[in-house]
C-alpha atoms as a PDB file:
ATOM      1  CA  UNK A   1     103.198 103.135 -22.976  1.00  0.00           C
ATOM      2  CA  UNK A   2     106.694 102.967 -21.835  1.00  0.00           C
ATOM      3  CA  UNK A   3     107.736 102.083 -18.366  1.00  0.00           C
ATOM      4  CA  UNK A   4     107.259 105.081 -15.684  1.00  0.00           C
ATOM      5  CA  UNK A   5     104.841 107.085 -17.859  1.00  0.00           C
ATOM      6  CA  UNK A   6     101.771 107.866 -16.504  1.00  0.00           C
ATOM      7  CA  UNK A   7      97.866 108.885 -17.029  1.00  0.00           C
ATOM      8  CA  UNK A   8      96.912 112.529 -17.151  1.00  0.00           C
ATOM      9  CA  UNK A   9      94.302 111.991 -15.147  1.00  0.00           C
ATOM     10  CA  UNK A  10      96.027 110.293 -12.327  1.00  0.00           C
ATOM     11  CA  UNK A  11      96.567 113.491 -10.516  1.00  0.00           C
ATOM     12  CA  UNK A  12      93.158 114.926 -10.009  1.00  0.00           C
ATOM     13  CA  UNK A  13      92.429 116.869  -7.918  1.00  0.00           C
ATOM     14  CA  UNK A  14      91.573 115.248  -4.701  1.00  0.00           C
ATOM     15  CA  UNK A  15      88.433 117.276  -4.285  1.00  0.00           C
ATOM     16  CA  UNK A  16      86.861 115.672  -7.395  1.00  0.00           C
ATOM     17  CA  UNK A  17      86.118 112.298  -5.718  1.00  0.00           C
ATOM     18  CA  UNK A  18      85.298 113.651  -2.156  1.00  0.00           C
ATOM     19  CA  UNK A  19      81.433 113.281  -2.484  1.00  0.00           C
ATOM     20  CA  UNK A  20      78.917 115.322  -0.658  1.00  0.00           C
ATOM     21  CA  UNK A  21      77.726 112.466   1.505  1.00  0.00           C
ATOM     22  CA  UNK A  22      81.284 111.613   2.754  1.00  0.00           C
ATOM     23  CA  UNK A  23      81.993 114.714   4.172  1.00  0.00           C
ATOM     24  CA  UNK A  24      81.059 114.285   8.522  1.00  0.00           C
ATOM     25  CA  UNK A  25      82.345 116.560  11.875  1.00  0.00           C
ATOM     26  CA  UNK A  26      85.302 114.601  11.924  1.00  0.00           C
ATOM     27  CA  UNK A  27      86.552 113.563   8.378  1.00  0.00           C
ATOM     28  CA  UNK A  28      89.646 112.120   7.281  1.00  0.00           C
ATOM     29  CA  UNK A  29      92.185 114.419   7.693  1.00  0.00           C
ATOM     30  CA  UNK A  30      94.203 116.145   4.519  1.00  0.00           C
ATOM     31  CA  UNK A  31      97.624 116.147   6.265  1.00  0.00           C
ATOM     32  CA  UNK A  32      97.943 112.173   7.118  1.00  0.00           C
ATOM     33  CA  UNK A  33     100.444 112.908  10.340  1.00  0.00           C
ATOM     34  CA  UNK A  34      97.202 114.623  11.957  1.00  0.00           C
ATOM     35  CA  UNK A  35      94.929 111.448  13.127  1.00  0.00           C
ATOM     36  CA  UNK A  36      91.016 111.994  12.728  1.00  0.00           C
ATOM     37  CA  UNK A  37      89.638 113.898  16.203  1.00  0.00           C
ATOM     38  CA  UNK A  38      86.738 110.969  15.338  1.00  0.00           C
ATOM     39  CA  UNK A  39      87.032 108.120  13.309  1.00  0.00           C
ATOM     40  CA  UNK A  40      84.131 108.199  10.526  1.00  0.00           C
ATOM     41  CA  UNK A  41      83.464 104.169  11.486  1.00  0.00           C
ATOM     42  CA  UNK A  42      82.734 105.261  15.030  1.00  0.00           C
ATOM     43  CA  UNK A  43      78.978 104.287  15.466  1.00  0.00           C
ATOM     44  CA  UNK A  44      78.027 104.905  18.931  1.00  0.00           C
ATOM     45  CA  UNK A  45      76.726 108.157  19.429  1.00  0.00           C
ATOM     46  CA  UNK A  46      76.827 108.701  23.174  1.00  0.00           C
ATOM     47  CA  UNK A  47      80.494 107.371  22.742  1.00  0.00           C
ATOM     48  CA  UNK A  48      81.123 109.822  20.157  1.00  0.00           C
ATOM     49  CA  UNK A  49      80.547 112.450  22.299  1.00  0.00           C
ATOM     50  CA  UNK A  50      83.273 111.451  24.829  1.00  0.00           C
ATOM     51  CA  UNK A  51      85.518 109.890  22.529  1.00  0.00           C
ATOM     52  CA  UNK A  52      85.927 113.684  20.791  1.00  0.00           C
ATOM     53  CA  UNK A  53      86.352 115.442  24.090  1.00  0.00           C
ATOM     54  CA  UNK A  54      89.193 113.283  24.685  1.00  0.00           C
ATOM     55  CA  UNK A  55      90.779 113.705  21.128  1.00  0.00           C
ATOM     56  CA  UNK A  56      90.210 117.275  20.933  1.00  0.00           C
ATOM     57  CA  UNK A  57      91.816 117.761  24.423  1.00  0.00           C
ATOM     58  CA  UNK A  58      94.923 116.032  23.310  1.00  0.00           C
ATOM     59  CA  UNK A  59      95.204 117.680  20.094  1.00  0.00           C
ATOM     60  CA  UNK A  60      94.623 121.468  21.008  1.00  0.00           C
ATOM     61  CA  UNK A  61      95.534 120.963  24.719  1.00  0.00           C
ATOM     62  CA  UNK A  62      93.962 123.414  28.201  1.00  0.00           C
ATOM     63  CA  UNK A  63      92.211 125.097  28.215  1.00  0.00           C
ATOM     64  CA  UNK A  64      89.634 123.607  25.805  1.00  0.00           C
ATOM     65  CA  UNK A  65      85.401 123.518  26.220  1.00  0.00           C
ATOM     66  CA  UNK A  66      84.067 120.670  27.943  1.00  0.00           C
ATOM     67  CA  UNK A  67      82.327 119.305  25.288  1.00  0.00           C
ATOM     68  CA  UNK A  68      78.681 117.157  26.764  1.00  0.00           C
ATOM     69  CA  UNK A  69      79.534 113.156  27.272  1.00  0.00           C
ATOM     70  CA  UNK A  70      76.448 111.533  25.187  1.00  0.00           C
ATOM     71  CA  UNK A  71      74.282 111.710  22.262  1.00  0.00           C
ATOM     72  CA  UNK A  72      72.983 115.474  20.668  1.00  0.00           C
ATOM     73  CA  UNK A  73      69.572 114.234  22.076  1.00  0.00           C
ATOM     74  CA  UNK A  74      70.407 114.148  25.635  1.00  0.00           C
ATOM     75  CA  UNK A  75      72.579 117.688  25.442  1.00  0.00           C
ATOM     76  CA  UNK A  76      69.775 119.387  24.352  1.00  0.00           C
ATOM     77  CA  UNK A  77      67.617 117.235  27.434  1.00  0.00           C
ATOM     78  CA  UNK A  78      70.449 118.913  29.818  1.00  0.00           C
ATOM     79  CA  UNK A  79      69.726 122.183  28.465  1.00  0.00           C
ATOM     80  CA  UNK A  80      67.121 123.429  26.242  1.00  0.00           C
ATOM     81  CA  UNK A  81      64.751 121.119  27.334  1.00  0.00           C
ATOM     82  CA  UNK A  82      64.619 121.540  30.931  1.00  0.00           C
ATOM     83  CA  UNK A  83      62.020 123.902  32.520  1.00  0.00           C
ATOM     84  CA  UNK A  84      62.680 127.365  31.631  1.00  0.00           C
ATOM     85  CA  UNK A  85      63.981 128.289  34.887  1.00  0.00           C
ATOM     86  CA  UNK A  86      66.690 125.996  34.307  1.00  0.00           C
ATOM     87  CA  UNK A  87      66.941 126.194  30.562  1.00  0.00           C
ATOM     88  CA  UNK A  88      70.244 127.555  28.999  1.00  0.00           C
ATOM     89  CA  UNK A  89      71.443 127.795  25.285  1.00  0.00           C
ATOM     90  CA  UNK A  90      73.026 124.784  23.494  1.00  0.00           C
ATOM     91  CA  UNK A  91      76.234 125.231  21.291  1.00  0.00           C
ATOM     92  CA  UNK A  92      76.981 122.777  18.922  1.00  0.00           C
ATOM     93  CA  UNK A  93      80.431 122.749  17.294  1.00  0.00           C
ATOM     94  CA  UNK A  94      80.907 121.215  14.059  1.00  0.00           C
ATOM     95  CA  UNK A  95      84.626 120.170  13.361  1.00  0.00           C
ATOM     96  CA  UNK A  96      86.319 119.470   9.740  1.00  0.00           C
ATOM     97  CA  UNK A  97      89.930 118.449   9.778  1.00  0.00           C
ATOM     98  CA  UNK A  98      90.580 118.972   6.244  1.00  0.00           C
ATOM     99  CA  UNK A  99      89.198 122.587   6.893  1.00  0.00           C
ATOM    100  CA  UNK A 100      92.146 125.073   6.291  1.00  0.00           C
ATOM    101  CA  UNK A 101      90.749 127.198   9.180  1.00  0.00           C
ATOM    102  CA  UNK A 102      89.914 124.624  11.967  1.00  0.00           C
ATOM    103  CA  UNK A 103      93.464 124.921  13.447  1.00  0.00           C
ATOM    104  CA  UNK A 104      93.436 128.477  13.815  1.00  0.00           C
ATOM    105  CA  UNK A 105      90.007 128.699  14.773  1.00  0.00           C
ATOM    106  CA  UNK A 106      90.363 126.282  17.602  1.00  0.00           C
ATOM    107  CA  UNK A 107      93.644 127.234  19.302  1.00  0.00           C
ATOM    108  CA  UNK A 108      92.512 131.699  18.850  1.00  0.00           C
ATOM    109  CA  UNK A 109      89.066 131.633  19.411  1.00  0.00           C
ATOM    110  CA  UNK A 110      87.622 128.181  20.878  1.00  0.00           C
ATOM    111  CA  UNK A 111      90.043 127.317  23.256  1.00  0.00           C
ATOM    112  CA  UNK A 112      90.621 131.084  24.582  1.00  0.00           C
ATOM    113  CA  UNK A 113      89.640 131.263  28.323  1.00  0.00           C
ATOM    114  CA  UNK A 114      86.805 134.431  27.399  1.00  0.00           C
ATOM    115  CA  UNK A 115      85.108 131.994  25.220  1.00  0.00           C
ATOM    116  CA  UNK A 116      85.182 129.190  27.594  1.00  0.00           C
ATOM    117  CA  UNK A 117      83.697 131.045  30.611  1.00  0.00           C
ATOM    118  CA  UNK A 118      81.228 132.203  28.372  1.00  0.00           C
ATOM    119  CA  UNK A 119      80.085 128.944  27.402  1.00  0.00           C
ATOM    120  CA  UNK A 120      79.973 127.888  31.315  1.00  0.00           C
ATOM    121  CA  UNK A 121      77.594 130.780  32.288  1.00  0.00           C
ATOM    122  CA  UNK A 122      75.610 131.414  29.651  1.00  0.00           C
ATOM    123  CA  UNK A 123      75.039 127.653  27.865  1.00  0.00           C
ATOM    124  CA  UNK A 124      74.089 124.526  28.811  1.00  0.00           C
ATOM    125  CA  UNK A 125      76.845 122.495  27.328  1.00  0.00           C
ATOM    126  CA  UNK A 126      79.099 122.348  24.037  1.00  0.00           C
ATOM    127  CA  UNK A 127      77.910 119.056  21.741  1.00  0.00           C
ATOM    128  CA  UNK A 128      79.975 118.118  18.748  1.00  0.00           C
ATOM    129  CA  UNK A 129      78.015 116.412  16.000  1.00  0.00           C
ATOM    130  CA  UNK A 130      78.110 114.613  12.939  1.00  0.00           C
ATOM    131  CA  UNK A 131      77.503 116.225   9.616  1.00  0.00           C
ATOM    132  CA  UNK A 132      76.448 115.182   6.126  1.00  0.00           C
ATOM    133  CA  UNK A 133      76.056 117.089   3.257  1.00  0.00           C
ATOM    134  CA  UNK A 134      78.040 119.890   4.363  1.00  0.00           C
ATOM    135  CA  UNK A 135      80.761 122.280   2.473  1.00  0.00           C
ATOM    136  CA  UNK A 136      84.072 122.392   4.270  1.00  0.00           C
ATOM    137  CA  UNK A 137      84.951 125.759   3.236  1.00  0.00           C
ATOM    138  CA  UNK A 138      81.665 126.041   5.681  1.00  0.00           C
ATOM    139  CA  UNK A 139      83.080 124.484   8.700  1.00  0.00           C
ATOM    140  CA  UNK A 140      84.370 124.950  11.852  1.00  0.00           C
ATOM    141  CA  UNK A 141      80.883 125.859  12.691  1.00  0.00           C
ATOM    142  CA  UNK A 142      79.382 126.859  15.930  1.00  0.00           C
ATOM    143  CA  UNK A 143      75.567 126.476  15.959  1.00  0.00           C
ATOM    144  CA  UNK A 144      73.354 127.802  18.934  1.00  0.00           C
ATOM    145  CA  UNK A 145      70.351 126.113  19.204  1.00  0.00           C
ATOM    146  CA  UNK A 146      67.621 127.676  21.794  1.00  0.00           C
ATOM    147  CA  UNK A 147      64.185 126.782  22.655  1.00  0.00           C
ATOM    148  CA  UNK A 148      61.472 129.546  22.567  1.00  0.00           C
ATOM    149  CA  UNK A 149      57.925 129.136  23.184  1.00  0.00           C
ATOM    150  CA  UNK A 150      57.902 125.450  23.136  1.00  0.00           C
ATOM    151  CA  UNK A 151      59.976 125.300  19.998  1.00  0.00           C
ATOM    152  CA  UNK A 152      63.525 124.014  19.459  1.00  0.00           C
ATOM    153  CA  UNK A 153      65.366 126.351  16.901  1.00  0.00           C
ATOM    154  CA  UNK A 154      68.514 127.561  15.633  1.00  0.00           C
ATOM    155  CA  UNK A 155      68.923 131.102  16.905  1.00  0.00           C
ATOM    156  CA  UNK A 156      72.354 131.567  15.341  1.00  0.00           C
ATOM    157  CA  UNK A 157      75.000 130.349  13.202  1.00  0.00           C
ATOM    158  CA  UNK A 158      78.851 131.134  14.072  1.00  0.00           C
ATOM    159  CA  UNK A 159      81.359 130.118  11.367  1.00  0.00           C
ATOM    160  CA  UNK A 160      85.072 129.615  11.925  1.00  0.00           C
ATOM    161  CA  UNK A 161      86.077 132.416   9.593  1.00  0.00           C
ATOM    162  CA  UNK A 162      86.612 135.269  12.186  1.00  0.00           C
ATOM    163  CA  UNK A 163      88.528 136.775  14.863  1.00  0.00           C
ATOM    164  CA  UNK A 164      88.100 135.940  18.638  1.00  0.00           C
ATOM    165  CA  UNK A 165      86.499 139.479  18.826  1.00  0.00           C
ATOM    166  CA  UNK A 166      84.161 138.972  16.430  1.00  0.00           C
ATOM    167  CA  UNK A 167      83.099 135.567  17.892  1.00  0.00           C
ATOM    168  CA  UNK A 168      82.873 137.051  21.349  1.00  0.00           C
ATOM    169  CA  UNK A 169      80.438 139.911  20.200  1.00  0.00           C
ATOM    170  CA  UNK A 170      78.084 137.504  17.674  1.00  0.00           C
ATOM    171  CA  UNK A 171      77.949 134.945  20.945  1.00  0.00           C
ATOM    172  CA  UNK A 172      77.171 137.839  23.143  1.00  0.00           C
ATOM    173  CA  UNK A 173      74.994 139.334  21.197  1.00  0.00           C
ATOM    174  CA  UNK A 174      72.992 136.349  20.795  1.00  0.00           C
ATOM    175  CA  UNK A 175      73.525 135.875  24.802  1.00  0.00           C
ATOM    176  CA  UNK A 176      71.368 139.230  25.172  1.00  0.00           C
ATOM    177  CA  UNK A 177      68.480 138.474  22.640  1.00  0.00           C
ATOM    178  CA  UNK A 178      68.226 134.779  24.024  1.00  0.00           C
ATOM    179  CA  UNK A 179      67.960 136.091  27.868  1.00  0.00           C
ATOM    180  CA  UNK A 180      65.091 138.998  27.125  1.00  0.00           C
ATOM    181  CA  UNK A 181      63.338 136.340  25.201  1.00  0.00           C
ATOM    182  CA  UNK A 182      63.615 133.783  27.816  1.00  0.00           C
ATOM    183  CA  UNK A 183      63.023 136.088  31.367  1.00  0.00           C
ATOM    184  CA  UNK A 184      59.457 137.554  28.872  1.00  0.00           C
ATOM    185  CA  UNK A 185      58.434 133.688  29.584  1.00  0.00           C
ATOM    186  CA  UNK A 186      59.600 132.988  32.317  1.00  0.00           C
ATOM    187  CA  UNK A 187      57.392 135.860  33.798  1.00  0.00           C
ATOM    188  CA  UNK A 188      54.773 133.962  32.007  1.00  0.00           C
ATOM    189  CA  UNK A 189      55.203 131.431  33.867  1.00  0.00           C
ATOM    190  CA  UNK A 190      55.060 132.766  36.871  1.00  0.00           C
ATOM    191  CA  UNK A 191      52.172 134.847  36.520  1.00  0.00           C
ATOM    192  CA  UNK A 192      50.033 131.566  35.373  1.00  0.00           C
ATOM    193  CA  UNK A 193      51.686 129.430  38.317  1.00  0.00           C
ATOM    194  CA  UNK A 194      50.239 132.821  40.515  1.00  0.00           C
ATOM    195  CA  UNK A 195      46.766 132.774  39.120  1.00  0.00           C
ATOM    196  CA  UNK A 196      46.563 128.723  39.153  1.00  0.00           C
ATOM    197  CA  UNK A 197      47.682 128.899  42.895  1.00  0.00           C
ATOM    198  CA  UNK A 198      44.895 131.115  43.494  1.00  0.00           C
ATOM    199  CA  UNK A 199      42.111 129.398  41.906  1.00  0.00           C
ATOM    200  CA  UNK A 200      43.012 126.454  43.779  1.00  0.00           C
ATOM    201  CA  UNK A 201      42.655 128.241  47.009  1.00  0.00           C
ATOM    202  CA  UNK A 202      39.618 129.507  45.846  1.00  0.00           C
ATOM    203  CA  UNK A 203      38.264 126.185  45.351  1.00  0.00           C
ATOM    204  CA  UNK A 204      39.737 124.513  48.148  1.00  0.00           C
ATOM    205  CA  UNK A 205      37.804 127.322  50.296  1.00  0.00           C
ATOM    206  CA  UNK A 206      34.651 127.069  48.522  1.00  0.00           C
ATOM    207  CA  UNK A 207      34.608 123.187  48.871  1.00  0.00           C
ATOM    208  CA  UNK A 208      35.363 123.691  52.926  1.00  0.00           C
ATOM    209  CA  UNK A 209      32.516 126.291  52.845  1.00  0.00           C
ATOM    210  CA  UNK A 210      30.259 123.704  51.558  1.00  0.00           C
ATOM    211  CA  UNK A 211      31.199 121.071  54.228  1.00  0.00           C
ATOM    212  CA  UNK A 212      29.997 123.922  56.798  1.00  0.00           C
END
């Protein structure tokens, strides 16, 4: 071939070599001027966590969620897993740079003050996670992940594709199912901490009866 002439298939489409398993929370981005809110080398989990707060701050600026300092396993320690007098709602944000709607949905919706209040009353903390096998016409994805009669379990998913309004009454919505669900056991709770109280009395005053 002569000099400057080129293959066909040297332009492909970029899409046809991403694979499946290469796609995480915080890919390489399309744009190369935008850095990656999380490097795909970064190993430590915990680190992770913090490292992506940071990043995400800088990027998208205040007000933005405070997203949980550590590993997915200890956010969901620090909320669904506490007793459920204590126990909130975890959301779990799942971020894709090369997403074309990650930029609007994080400066409309995610970083809107109504959403952020929200997610300091009503949920334990924000995680951001890693993600394989995962479409990014999918993602930004919020996922809220509750715990419900001893079970851990993903009580709704929120995807980026929608207005701040419609995010605010999905989240709300599953605010409202979540806190019926949850005050049902907590009365359960209470009623069997009532009726183990009193059988310990009862035994307590039947042993002092048979000291007598």
């Amino acid at each position: 071939s002569t000099e400057g002439e080129q293959s066909e298939d040297e332009y492909q489409d970029a899409a046809d070599h991403m694979e499946e398993d290469d796609i995480f929370v915080s890919q390489e981005p399309s744009r190369p001027s935008i850095q990656p809110l999380l490097p795909d080398d970064f190993g430590d989990e915990a680190l992770a966590g913090i490292k992506f707060g940071e990043e995400f701050t800088n990027r998208y600026g205040q007000p933005s969620p405070h997203f949980f300092p550590g590993s997915l396993d200890d956010a969901l320690t620090e909320s669904c897993n506490k007793p459920v007098q204590e126990r909130k709602m975890l959301a779990v944000y799942l971020h894709h740079d090369s997403s074309v709607l990650t930029n609007v949905f994080c400066t409309q919706v995610l970083c809107n003050d109504p959403v952020i209040d929200m997610i300091n009353r009503h949920f334990g903390s924000v995680a951001s996670s890693t993600l394989r096998n995962f479409e990014i016409e999918k993602l930004p994805l919020v996922i809220l992940i509750a715990k419900l009669k001893g079970n851990l379990e993903i009580y709704r998913f929120i995807h980026g594709n929608i207005t701040l309004d419609e995010f605010m009454t999905s989240a709300l919505s599953a605010i409202e199912s979540y806190s019926q669900q949850i005050d049902g056991e907590k009365r359960e709770e209470q009623e069997r901490n009532e009726r183990n109280y009193m059988k310990e009395e009862q035994e307590r005053a039947f042993q002092e009866a048979q000291m007598l």
